[in-house]
N, C-alpha and C. Protein backbone atom coordinates (compact mmCIF):
# COMPACT_ATOMS: atom_id res chain seq x y z
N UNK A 1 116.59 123.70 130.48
CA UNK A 1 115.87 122.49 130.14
C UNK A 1 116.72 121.71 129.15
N UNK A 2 116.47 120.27 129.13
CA UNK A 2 117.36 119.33 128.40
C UNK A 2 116.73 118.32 127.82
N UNK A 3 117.09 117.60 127.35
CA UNK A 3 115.73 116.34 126.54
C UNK A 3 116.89 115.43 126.95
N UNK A 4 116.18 114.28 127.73
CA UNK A 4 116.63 113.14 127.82
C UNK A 4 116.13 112.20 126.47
N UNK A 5 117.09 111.36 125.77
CA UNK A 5 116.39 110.03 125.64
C UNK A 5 116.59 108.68 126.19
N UNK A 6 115.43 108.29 126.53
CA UNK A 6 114.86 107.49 127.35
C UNK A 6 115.49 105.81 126.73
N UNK A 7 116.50 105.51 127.25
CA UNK A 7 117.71 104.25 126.33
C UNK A 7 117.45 104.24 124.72
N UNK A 8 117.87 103.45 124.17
CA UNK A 8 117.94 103.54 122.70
C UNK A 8 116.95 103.05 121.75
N UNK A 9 117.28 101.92 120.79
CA UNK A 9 116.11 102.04 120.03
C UNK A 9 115.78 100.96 120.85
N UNK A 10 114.06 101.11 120.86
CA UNK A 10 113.72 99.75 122.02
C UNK A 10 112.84 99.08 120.98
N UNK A 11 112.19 97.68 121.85
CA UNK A 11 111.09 97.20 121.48
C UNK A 11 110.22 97.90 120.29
N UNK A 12 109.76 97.29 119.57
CA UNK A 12 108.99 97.73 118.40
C UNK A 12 109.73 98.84 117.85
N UNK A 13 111.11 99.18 117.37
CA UNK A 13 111.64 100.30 117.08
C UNK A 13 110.92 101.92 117.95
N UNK A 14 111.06 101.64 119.16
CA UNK A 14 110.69 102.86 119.61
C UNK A 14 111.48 103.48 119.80
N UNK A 15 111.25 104.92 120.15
CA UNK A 15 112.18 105.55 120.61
C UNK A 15 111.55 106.97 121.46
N UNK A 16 111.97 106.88 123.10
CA UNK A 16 110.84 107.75 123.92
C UNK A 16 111.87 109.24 124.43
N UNK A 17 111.32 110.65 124.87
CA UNK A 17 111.79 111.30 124.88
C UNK A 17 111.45 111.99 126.71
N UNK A 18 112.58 112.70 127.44
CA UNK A 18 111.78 112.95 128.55
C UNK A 18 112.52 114.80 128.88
N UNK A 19 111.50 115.27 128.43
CA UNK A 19 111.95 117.06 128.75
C UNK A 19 112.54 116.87 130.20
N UNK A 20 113.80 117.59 130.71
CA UNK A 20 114.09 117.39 132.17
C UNK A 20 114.38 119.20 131.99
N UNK A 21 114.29 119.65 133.21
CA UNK A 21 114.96 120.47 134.30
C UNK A 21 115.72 119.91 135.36
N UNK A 22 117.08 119.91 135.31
CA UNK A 22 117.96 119.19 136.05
C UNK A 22 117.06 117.97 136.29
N UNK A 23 117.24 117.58 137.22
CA UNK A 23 116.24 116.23 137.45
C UNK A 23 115.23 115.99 137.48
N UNK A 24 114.57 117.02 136.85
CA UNK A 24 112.94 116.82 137.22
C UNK A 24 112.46 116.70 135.69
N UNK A 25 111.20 116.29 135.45
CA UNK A 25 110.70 115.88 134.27
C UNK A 25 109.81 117.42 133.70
N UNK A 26 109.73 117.99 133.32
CA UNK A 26 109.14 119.33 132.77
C UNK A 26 107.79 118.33 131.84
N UNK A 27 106.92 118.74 132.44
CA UNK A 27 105.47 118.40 131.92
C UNK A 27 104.74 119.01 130.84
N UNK A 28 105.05 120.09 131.24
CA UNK A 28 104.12 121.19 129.97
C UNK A 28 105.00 121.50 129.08
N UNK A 29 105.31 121.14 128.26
CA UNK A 29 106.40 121.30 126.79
C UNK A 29 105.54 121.02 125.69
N UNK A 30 105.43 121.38 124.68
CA UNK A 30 105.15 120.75 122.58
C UNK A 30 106.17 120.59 122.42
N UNK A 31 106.06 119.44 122.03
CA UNK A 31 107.03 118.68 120.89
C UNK A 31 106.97 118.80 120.02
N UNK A 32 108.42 118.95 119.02
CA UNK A 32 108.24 118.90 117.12
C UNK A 32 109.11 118.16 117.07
N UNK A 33 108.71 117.23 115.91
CA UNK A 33 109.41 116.32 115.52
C UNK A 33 109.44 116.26 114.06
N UNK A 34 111.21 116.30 113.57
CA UNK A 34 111.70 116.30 112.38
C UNK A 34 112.23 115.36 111.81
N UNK A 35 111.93 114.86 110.68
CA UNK A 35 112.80 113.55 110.38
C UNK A 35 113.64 114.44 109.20
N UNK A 36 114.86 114.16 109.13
CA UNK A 36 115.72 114.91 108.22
C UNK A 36 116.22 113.51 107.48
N UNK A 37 116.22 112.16 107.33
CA UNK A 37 116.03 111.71 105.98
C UNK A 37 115.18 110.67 106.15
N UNK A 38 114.29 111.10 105.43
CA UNK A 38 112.80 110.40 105.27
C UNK A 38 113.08 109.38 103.92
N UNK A 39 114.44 109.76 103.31
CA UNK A 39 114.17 108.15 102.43
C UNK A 39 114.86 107.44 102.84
N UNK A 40 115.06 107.30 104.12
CA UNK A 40 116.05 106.03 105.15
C UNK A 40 114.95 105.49 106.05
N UNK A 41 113.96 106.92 106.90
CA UNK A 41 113.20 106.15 108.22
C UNK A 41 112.14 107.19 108.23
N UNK A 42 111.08 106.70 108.34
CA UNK A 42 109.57 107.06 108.53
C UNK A 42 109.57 106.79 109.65
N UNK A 43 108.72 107.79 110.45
CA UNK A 43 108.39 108.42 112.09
C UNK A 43 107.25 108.34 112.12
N UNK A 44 106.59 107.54 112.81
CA UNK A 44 105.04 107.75 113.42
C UNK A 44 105.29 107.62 115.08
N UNK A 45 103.96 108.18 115.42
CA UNK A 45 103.49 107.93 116.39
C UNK A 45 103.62 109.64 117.21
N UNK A 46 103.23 109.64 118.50
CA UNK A 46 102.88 110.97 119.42
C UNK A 46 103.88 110.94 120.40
N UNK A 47 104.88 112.65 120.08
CA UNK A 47 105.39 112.74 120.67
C UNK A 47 105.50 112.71 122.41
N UNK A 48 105.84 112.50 123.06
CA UNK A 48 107.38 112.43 123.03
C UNK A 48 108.13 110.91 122.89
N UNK A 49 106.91 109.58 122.30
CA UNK A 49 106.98 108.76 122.08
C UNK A 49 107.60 108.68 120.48
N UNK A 50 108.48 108.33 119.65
CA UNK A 50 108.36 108.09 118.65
C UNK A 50 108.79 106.38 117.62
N UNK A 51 108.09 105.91 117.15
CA UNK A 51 108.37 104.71 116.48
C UNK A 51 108.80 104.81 115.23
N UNK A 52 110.34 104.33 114.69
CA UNK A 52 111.28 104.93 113.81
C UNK A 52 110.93 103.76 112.56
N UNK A 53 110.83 103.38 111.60
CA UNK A 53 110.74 102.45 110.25
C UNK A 53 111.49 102.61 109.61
N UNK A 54 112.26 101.39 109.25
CA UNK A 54 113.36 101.66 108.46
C UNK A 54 113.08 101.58 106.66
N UNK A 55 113.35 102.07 106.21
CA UNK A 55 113.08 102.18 104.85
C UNK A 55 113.93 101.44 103.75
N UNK A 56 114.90 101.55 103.95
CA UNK A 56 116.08 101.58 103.47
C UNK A 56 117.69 101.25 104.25
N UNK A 57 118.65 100.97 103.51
CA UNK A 57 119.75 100.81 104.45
C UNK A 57 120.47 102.21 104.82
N UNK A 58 121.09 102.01 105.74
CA UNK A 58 121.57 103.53 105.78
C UNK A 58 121.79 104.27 107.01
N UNK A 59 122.07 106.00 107.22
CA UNK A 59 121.78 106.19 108.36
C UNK A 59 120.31 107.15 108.31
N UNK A 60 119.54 107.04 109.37
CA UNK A 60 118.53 107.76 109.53
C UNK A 60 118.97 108.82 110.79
N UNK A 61 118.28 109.78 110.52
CA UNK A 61 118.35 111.08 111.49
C UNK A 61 116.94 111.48 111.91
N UNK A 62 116.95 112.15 113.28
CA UNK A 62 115.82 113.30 113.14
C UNK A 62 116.24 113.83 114.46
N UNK A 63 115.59 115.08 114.62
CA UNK A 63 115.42 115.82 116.08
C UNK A 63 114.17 116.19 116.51
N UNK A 64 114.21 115.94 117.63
CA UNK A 64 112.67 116.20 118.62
C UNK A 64 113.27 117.36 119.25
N UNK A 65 112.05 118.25 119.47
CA UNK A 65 112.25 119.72 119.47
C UNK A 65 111.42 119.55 121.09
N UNK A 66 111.72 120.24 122.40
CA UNK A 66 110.89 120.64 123.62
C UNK A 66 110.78 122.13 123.47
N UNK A 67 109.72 122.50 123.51
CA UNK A 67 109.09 124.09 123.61
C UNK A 67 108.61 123.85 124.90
N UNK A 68 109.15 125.06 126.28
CA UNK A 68 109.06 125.18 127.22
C UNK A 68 107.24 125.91 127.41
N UNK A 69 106.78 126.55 128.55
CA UNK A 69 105.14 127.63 128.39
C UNK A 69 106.28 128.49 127.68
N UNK A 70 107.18 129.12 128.13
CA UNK A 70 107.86 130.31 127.75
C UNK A 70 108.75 130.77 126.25
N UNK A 71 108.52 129.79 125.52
CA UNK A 71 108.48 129.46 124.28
C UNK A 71 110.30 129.10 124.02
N UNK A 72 110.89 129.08 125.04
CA UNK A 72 112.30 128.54 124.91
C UNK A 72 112.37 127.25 124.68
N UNK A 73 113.11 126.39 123.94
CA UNK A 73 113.01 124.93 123.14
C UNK A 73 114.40 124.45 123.03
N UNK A 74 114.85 122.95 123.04
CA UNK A 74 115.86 122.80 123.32
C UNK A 74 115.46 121.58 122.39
N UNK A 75 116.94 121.15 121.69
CA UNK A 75 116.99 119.91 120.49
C UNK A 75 117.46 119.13 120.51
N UNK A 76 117.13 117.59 120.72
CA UNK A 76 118.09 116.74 120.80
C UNK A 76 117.81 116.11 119.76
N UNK A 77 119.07 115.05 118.79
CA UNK A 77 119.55 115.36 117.13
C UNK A 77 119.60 113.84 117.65
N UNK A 78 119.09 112.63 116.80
CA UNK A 78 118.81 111.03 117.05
C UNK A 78 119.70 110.26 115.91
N UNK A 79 120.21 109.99 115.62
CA UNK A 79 120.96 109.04 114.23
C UNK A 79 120.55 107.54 114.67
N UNK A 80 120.24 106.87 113.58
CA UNK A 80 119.93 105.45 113.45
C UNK A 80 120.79 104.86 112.72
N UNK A 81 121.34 103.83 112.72
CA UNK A 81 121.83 102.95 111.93
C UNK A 81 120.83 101.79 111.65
N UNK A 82 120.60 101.62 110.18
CA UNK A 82 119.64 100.84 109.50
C UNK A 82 120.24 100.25 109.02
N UNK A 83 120.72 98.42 109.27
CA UNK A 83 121.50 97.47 108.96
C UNK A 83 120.55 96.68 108.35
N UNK A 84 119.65 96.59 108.74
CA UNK A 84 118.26 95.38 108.51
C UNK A 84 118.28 95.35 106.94
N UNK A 85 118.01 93.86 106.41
CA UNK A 85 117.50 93.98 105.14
C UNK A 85 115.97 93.76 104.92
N UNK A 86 115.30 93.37 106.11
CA UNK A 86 113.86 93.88 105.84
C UNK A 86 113.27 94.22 106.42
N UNK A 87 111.89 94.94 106.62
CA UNK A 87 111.20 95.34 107.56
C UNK A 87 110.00 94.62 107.08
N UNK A 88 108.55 94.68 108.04
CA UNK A 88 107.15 93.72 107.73
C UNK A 88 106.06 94.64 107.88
N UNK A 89 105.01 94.73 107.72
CA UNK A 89 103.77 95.54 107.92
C UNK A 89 102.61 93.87 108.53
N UNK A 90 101.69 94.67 108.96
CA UNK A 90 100.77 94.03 109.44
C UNK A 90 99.37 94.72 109.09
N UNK A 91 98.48 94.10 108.72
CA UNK A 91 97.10 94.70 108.21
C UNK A 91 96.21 93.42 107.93
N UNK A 92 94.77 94.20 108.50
CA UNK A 92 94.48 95.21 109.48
C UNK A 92 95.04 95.56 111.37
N UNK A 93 95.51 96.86 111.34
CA UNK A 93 96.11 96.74 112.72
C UNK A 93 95.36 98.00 112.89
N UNK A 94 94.62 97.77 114.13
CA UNK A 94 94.05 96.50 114.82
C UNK A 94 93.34 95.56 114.14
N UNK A 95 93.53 94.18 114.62
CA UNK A 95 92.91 93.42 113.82
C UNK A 95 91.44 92.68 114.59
N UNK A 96 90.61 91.67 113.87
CA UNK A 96 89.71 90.79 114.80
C UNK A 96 90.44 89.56 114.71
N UNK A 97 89.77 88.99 113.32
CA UNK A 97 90.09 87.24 112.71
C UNK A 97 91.25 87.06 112.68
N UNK A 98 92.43 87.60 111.32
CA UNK A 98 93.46 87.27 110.75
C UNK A 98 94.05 88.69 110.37
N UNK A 99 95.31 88.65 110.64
CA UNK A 99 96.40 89.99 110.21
C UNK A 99 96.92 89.53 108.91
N UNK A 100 97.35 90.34 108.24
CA UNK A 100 98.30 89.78 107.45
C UNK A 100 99.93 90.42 107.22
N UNK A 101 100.86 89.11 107.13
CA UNK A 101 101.93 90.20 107.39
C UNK A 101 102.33 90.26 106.09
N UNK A 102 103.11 91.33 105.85
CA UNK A 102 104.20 91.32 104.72
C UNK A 102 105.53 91.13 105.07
N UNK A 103 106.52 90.70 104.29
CA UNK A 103 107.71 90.65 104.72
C UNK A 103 108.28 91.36 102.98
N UNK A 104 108.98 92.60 103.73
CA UNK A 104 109.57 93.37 102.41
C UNK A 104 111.10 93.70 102.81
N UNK A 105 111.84 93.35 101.33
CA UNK A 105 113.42 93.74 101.27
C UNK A 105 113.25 95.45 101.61
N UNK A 106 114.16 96.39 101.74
CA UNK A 106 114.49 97.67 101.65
C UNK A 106 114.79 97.60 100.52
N UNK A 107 114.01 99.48 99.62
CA UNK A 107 114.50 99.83 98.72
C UNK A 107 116.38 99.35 98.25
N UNK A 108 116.28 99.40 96.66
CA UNK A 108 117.61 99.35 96.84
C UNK A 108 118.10 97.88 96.55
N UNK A 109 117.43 96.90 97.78
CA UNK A 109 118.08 95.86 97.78
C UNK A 109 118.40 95.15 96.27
N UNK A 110 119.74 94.70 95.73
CA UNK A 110 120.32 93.74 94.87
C UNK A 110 119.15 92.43 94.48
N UNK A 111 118.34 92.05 94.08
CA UNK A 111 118.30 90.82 93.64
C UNK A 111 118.51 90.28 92.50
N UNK A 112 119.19 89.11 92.73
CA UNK A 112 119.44 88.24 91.26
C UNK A 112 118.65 88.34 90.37
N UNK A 113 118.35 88.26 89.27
CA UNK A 113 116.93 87.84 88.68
C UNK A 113 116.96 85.73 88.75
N UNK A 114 115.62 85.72 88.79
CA UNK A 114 115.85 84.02 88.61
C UNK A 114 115.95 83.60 90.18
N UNK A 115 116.23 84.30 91.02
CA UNK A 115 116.52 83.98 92.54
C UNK A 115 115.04 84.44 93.61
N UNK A 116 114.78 82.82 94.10
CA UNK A 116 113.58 82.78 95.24
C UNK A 116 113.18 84.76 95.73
N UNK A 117 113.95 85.28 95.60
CA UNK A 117 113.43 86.67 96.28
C UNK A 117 112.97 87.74 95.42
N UNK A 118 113.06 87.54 93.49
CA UNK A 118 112.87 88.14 92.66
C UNK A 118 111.76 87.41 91.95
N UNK A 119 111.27 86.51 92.53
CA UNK A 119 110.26 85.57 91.90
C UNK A 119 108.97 85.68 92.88
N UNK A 120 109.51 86.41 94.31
CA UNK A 120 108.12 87.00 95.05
C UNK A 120 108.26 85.93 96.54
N UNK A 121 109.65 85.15 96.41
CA UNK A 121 109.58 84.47 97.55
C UNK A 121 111.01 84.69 98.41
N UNK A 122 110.83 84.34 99.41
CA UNK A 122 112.10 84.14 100.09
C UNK A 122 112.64 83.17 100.93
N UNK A 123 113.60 82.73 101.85
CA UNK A 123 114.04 81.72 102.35
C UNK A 123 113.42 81.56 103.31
N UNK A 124 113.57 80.78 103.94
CA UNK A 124 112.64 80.28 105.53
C UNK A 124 112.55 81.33 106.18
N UNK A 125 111.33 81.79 106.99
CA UNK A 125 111.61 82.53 108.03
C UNK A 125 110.32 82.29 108.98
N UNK A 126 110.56 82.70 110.08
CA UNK A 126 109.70 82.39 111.53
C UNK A 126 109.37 83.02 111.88
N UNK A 127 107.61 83.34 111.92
CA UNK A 127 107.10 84.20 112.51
C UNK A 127 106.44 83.70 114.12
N UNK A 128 106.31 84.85 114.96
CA UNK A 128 105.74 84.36 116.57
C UNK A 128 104.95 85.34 116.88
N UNK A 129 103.86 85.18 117.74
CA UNK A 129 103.21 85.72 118.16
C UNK A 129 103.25 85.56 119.64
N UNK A 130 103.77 86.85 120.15
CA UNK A 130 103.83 87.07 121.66
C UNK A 130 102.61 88.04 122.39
N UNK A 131 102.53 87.32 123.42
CA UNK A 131 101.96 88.33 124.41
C UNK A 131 102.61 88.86 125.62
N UNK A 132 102.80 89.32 126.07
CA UNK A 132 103.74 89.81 126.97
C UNK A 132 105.15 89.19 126.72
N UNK A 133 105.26 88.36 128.20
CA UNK A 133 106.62 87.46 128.10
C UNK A 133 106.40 85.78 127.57
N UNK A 134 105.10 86.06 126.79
CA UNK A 134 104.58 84.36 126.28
C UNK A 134 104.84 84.36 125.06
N UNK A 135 105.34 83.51 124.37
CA UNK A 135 105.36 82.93 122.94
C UNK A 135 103.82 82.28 122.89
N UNK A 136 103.05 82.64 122.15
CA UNK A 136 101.76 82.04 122.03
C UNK A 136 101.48 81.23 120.94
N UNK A 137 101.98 81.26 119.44
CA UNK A 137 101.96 80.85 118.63
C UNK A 137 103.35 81.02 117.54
N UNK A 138 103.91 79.92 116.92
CA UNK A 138 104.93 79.94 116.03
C UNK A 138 104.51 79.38 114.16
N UNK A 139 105.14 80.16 113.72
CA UNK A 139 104.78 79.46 112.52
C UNK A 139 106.05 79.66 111.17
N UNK A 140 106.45 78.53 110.72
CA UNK A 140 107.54 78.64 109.38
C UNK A 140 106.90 78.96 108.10
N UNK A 141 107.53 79.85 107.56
CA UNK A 141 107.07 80.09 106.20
C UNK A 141 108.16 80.58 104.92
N UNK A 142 108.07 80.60 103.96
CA UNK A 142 109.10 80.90 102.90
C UNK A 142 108.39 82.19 101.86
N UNK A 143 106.66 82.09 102.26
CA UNK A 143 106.56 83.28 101.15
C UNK A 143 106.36 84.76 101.65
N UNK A 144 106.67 85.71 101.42
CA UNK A 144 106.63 87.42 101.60
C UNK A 144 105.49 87.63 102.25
N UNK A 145 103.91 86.71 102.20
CA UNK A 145 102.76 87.63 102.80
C UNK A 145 102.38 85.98 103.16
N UNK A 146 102.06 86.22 105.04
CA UNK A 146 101.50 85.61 105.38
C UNK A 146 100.33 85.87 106.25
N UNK A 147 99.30 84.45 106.31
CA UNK A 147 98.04 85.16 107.28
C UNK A 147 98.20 84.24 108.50
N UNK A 148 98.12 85.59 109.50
CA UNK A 148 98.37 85.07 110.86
C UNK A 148 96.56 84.99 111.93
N UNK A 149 96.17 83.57 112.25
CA UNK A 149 94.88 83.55 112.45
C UNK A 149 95.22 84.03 114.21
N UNK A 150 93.89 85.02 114.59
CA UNK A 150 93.75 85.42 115.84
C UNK A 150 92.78 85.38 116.32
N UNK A 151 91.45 84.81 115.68
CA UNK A 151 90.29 84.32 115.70
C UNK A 151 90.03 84.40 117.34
N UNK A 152 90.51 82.93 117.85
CA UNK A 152 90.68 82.98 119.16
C UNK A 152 91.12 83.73 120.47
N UNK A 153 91.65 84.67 120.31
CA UNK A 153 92.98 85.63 121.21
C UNK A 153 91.93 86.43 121.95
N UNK A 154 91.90 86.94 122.57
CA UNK A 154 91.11 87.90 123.72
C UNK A 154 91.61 89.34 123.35
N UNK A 155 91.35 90.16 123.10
CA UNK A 155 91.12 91.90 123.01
C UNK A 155 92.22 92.06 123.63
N UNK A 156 93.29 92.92 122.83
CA UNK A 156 94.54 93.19 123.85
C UNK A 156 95.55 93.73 122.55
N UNK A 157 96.76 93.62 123.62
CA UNK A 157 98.03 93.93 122.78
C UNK A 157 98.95 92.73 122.23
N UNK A 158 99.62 92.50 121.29
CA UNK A 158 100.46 91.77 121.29
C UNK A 158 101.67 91.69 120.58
N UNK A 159 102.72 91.01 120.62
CA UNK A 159 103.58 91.71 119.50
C UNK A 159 104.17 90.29 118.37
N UNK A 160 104.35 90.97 117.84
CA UNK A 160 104.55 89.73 115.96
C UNK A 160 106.03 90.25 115.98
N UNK A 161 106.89 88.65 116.43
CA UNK A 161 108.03 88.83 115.79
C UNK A 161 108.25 87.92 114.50
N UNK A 162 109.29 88.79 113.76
CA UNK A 162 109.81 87.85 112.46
C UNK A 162 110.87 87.78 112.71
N UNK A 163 111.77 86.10 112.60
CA UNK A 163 113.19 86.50 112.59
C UNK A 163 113.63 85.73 111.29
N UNK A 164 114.79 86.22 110.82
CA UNK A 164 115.16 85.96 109.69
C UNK A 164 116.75 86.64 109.32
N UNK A 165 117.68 85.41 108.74
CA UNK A 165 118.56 85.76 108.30
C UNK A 165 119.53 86.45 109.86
N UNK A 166 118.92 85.56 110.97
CA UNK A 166 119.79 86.13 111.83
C UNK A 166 119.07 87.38 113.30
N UNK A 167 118.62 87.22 112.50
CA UNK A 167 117.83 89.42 112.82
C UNK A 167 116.21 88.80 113.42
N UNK A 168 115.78 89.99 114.39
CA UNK A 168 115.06 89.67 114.69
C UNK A 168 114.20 91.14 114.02
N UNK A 169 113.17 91.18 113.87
CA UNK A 169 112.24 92.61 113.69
C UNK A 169 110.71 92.56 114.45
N UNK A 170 110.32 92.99 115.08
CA UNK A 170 109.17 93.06 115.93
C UNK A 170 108.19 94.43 115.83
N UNK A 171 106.84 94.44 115.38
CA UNK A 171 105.36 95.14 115.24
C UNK A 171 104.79 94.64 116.66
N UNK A 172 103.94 95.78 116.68
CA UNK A 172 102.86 95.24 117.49
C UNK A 172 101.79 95.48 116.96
N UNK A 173 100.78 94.09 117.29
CA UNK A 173 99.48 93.93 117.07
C UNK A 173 98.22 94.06 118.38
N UNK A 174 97.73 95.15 117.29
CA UNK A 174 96.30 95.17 118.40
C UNK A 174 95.27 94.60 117.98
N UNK A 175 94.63 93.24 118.83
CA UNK A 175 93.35 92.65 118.64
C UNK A 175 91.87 92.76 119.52
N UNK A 176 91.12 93.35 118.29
CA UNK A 176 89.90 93.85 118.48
C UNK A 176 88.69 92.91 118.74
């Protein structure tokens, strides 16, 4: 048995895993999943799915573990490169009315004192709200926490990009 991973880091920082026997997909396996530096990247989500957060700059690691019925297990070892200088949260997720995002530097980061980003603000940046392959809503903003209205939107999935400084970073939002 072998652990595929399933292309690289994808959409919403995912990252998916597929137990094989030569070509075939092995169904009945437990997964363990290790993050070996947790002050670079926080791991959520259910294996053999995992969604990686960057914390910090740096490299991040972990290994997802396949345990066969027969208790034989095989390891495949993940490294990230964390270039980003920020990552965002969204709350409440799931939401009804309004999310709110944050937009946060990584530990670490340098700021001036006296400079827009040490005073609680930062430079332009663009947030969007997608649904599938639709841009549904755009909006410019300069401060760290904004409220994104969903009042209107129909029960579903959707995803919140921020881009900034170049970079794009993408959450997904679930509306309730």
């Amino acid at each position: 048995m072998h652990i595929d991973l399933l292309g690289g880091l994808g959409l919403n920082n995912t990252v998916e895993f597929a137990a094989m026997r030569g070509s075939k997909h092995v169904m009945d396996v437990t997964w363990e999943l290790h993050n070996e530096t947790p002050d670079v990247i926080s791991l959520r989500g259910h294996a053999p799915l995992v969604i990686v957060s960057p914390i910090k700059q740096g490299v991040g690691s972990f290994r997802m573990t396949a345990i066969d019925q027969c208790g034989r297990g095989t390891t495949a070892h993940v490294s990230v490169h964390i270039s980003s200088k920020y990552h965002f949260t969204l709350s409440p997720n799931p939401a009804v009315d309004v999310v709110t995002l944050k937009l946060t530097g990584v530990e670490g980061e340098q700021r001036a004192p006296g400079s827009p980003s040490a005073m609680g603000t930062t430079s332009t940046y663009e947030i969007q709200l997608w649904s599938g392959l639709a841009m549904l809503r755009s909006f410019q903003t300069n401060q760290p926490t904004f409220q994104i209205p969903i009042a209107g939107l129909p029960a579903g999935l959707y995803f919140v990009r921020v881009i900034k400084d170049g970079q794009t970073y993408t959450e997904k939002l679930i509306k309730n």
